[in-house]
N, C-alpha and C. Protein backbone atom coordinates (compact mmCIF):
# COMPACT_ATOMS: atom_id res chain seq x y z
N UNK A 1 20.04 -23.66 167.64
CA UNK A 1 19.85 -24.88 168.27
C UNK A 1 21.08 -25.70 168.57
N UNK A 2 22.13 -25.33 169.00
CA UNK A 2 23.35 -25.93 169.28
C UNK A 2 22.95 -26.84 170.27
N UNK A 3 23.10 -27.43 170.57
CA UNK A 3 23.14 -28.56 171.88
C UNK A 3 21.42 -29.72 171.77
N UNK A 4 20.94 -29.00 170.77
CA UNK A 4 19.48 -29.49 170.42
C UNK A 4 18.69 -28.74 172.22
N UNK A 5 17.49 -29.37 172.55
CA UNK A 5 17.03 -29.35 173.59
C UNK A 5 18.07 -28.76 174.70
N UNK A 6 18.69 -29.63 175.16
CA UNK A 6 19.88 -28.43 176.28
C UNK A 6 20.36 -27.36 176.00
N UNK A 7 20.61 -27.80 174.37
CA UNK A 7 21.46 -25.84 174.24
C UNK A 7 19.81 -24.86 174.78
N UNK A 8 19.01 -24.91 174.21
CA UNK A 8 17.84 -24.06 174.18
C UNK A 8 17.72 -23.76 175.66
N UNK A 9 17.98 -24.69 176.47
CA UNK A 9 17.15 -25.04 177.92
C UNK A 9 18.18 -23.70 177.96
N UNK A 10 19.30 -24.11 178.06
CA UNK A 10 20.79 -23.54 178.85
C UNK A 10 20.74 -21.84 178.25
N UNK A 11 20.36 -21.48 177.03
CA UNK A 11 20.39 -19.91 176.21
C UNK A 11 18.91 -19.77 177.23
N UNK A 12 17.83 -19.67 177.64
CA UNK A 12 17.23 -19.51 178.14
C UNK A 12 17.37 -18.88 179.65
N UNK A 13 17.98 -19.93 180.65
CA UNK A 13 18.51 -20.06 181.72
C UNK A 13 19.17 -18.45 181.36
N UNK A 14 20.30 -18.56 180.46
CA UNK A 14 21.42 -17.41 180.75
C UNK A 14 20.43 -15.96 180.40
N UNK A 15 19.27 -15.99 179.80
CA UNK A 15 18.41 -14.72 179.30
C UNK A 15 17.61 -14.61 180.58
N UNK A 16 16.84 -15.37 181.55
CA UNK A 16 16.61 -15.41 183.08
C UNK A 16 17.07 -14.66 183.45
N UNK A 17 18.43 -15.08 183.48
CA UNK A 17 19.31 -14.58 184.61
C UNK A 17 19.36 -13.45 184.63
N UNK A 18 19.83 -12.56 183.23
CA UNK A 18 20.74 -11.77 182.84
C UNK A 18 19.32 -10.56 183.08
N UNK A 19 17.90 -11.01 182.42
CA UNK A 19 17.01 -10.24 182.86
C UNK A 19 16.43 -9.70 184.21
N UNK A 20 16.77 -11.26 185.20
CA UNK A 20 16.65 -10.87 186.63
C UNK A 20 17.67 -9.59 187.46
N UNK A 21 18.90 -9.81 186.82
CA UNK A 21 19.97 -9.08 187.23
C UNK A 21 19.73 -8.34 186.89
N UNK A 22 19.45 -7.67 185.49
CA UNK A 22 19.05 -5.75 185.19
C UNK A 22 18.14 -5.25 185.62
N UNK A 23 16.98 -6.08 186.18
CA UNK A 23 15.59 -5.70 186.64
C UNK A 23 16.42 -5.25 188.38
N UNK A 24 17.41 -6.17 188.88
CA UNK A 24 17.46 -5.96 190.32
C UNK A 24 18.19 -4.72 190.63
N UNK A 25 19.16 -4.40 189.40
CA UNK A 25 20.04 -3.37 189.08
C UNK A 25 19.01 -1.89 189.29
N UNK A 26 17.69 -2.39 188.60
CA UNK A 26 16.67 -0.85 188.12
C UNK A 26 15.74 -0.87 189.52
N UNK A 27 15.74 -1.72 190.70
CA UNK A 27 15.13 -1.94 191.50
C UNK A 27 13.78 -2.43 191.72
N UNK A 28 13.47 -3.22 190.71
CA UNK A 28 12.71 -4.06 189.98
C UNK A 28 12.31 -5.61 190.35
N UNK A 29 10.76 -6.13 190.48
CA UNK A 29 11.23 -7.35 191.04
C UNK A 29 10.11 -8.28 189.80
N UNK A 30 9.23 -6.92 189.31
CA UNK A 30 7.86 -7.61 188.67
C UNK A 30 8.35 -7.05 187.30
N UNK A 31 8.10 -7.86 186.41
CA UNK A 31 8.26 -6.92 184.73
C UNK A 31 6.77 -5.88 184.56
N UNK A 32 6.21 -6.43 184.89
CA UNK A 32 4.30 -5.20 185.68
C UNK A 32 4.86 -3.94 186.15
N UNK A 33 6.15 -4.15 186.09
CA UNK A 33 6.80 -2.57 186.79
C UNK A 33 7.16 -1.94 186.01
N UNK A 34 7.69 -2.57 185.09
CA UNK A 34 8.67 -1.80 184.25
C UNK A 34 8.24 -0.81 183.45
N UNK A 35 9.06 0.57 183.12
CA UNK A 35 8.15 1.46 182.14
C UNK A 35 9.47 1.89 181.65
N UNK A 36 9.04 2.70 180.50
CA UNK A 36 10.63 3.42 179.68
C UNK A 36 11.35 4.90 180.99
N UNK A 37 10.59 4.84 182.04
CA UNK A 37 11.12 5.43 182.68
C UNK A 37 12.37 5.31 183.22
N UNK A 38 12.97 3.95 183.44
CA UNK A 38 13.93 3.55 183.41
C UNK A 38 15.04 3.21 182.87
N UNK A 39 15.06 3.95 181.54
CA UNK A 39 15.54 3.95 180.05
C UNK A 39 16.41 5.46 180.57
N UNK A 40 17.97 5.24 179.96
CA UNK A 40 18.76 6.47 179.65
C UNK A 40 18.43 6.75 178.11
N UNK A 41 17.73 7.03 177.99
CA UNK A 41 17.45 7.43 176.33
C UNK A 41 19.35 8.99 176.15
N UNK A 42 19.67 8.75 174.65
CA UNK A 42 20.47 9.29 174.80
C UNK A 42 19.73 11.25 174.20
N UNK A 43 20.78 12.41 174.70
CA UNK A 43 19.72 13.26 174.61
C UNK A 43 19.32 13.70 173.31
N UNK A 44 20.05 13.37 172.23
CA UNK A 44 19.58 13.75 170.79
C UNK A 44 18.78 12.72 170.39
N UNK A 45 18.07 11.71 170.86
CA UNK A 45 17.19 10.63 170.27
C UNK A 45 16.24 10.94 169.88
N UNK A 46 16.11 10.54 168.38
CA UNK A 46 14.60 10.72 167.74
C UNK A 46 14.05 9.58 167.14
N UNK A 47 14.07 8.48 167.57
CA UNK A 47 13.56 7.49 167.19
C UNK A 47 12.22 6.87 167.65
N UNK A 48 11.41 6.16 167.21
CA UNK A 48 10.11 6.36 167.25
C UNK A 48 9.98 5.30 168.97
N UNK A 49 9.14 5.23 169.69
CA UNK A 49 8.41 4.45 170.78
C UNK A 49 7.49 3.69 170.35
N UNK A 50 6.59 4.02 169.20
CA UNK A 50 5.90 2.81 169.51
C UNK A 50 5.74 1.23 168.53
């Protein structure tokens, strides 16, 4: 809570953004889109999905 109310507003704003930009990156406009298909999983991964 740095800034009280503005800090929150403002860490928000920058998580927006930063989500709009990787979604536009994956060619993405709805999060209704999104699936792990779009995931570089690395190729030895065994960690669980759900």
């Amino acid at each position: 809570g740095a800034m009280g109310e503005a800090g929150v507003t403002r860490a928000l704003e920058v998580i927006h953004k930063e989500l709009d930009t990787s979604m536009a990156f994956c060619g993405h406009r709805n999060l209704n889109d999104v699936t792990r298909d779009i995931l570089r999983v690395p190729k030895h991964f065994s960690g669980d999905w759900s």
